[in-house]
C-alpha atoms as a PDB file:
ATOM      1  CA  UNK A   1      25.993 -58.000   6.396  1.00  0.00           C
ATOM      2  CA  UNK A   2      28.656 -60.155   8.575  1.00  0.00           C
ATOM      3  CA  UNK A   3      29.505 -58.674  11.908  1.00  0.00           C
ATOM      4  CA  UNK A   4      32.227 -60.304  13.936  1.00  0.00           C
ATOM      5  CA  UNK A   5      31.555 -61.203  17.600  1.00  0.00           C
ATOM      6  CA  UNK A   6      33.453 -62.805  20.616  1.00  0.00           C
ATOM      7  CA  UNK A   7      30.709 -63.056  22.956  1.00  0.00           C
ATOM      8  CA  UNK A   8      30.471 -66.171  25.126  1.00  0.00           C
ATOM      9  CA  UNK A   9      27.394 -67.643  24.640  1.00  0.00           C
ATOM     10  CA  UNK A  10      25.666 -71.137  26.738  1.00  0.00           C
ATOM     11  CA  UNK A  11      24.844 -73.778  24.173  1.00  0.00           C
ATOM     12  CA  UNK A  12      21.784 -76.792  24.024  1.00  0.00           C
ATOM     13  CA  UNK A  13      22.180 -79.673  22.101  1.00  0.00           C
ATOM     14  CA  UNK A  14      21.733 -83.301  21.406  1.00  0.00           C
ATOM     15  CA  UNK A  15      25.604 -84.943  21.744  1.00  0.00           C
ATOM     16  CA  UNK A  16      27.718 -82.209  20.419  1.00  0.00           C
ATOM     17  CA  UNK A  17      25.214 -80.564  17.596  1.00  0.00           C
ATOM     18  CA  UNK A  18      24.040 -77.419  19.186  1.00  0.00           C
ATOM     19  CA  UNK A  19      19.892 -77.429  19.135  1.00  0.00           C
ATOM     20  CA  UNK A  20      19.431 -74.145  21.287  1.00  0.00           C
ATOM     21  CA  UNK A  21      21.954 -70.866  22.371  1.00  0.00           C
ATOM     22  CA  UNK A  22      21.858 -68.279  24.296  1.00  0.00           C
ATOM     23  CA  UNK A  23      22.895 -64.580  23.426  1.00  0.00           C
ATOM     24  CA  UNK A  24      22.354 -61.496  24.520  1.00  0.00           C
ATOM     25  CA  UNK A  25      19.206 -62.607  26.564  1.00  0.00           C
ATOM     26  CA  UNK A  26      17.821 -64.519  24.073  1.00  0.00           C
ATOM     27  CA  UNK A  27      17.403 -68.178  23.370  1.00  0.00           C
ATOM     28  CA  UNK A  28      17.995 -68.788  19.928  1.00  0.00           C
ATOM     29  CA  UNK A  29      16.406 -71.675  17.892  1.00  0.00           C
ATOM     30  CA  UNK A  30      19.272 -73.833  15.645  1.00  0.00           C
ATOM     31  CA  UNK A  31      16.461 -74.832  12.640  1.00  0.00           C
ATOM     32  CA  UNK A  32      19.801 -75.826  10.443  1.00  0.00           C
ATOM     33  CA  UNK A  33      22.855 -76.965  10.608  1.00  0.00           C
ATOM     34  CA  UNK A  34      24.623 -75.216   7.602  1.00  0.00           C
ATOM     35  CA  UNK A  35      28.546 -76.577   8.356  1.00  0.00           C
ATOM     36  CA  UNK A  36      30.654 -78.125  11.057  1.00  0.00           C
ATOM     37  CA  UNK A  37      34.315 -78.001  11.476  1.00  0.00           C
ATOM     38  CA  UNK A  38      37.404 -77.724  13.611  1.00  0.00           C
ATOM     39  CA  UNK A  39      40.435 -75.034  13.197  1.00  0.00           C
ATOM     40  CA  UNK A  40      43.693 -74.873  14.780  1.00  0.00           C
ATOM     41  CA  UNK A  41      45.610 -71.948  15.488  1.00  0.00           C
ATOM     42  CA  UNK A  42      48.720 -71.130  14.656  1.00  0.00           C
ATOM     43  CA  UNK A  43      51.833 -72.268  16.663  1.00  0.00           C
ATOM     44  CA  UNK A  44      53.169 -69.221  17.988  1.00  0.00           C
ATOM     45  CA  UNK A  45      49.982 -68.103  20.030  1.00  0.00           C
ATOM     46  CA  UNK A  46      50.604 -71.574  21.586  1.00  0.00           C
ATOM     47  CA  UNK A  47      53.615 -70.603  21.890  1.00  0.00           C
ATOM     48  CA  UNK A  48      52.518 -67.091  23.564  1.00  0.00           C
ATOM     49  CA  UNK A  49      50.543 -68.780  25.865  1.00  0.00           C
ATOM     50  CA  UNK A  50      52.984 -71.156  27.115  1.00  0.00           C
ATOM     51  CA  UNK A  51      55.562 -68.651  27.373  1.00  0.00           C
ATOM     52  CA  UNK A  52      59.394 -68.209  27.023  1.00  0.00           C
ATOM     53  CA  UNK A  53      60.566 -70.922  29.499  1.00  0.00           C
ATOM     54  CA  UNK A  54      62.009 -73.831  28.014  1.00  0.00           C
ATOM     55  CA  UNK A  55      63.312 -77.323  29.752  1.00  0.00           C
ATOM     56  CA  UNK A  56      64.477 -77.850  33.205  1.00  0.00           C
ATOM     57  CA  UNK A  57      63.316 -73.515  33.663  1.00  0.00           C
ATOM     58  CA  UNK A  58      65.917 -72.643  30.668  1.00  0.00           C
ATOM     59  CA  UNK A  59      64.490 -69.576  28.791  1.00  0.00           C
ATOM     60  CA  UNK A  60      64.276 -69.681  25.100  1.00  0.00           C
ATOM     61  CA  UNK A  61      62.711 -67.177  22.578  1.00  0.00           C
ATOM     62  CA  UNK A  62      59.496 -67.714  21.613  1.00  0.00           C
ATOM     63  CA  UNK A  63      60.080 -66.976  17.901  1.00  0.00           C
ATOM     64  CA  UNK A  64      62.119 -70.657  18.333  1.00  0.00           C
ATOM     65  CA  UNK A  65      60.861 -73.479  16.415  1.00  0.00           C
ATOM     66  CA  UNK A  66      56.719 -74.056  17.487  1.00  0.00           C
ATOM     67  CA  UNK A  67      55.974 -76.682  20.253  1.00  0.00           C
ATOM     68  CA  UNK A  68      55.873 -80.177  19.526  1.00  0.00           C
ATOM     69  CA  UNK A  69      54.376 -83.115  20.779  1.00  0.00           C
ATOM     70  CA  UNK A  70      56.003 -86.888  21.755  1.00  0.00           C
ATOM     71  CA  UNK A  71      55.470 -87.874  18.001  1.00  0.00           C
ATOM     72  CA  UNK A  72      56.836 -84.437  16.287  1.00  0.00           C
ATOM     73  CA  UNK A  73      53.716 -82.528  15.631  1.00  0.00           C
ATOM     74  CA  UNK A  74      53.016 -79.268  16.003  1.00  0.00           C
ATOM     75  CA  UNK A  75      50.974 -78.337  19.238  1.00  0.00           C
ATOM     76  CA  UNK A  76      47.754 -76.283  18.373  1.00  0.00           C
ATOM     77  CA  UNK A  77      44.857 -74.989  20.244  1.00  0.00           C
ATOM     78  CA  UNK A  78      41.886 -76.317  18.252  1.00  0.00           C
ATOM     79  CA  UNK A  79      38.290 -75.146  18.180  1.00  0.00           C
ATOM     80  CA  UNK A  80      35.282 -76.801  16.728  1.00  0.00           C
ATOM     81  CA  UNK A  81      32.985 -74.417  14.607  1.00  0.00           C
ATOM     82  CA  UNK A  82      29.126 -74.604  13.886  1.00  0.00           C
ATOM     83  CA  UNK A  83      28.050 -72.396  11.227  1.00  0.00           C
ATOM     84  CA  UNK A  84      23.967 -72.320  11.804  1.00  0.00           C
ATOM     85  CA  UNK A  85      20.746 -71.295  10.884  1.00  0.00           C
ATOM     86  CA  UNK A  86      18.560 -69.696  13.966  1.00  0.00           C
ATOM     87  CA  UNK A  87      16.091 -67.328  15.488  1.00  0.00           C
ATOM     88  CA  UNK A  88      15.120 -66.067  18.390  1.00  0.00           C
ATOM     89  CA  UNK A  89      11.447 -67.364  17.517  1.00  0.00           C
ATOM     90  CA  UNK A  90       8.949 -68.212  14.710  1.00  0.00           C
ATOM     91  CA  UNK A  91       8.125 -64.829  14.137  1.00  0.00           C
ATOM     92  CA  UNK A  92      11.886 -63.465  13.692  1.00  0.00           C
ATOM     93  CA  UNK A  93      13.734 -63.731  10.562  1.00  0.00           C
ATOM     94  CA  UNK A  94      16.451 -66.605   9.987  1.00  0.00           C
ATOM     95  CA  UNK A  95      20.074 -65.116  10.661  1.00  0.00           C
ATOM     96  CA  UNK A  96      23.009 -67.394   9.975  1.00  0.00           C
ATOM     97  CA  UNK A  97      25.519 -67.461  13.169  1.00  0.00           C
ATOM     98  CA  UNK A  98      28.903 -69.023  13.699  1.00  0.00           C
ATOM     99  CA  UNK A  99      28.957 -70.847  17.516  1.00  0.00           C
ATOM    100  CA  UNK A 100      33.212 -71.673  18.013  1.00  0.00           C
ATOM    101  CA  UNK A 101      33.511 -74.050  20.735  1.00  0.00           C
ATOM    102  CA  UNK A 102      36.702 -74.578  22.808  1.00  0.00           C
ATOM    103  CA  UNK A 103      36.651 -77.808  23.716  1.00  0.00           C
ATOM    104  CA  UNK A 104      39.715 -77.461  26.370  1.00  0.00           C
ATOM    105  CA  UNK A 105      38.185 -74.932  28.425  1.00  0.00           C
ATOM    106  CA  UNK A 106      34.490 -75.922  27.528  1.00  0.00           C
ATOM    107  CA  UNK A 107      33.168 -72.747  26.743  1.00  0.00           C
ATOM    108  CA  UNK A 108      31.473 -71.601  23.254  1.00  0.00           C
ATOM    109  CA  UNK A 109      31.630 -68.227  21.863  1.00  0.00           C
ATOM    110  CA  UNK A 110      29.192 -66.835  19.296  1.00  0.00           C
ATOM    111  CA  UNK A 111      32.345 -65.331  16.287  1.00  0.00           C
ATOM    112  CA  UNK A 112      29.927 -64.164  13.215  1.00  0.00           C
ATOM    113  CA  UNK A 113      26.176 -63.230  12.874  1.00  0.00           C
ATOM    114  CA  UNK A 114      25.423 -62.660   9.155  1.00  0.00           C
ATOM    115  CA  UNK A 115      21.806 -61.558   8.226  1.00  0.00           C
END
């Protein structure tokens, strides 16, 4: 069964592969790395989280065209995923957990358990 989560969670690891978490008082063991990947969101929460003000404090709606940057592109708030294998020790079962890291703020949150 897959349960959706936004709990913030403190993360171990070796560079950025997460070794160790913690969640719920519990450290939790990474034995595999089962995918890695990054996501973007879509424009208009940027745009929702920027707000309605435009250039030199003009106002604009924010269902306007999304934010872009100096080259064109749209603005969007990425977030690196880690889909692993862990426990909370060698005599727990395996449970496969999703560990979302934003990478502006810092912070990792613990999305999807699935055992």
């Amino acid at each position: 069964m897959t349960r959706r989560h936004a709990d913030p969670v403190e993360v171990r690891g070796t560079g950025d592969r997460p070794t160790h978490f913690l969640w719920r008082d519990r450290v939790y063991a990474v034995r595999e790395v089962l995918g890695h990947w990054k996501e973007s969101g879509p424009w208009w929460e940027e745009a929702r989280r920027i707000g309605a003000s435009g250039a030199a404090g003009r106002t604009r709606p924010v269902a306007e065209a999304p934010p872009t940057s100096a080259l064109g592109r749209c603005i969007r708030t990425e977030r690196e995923v880690w889909r692993v294998e862990a426990s909370p020790g060698r005599a727990f079962a395996v449970g496969v957990y999703e560990l979302s890291r934003d990478p502006e703020a810092g912070r990792w949150t613990l999305t999807r358990t699935t055992d």
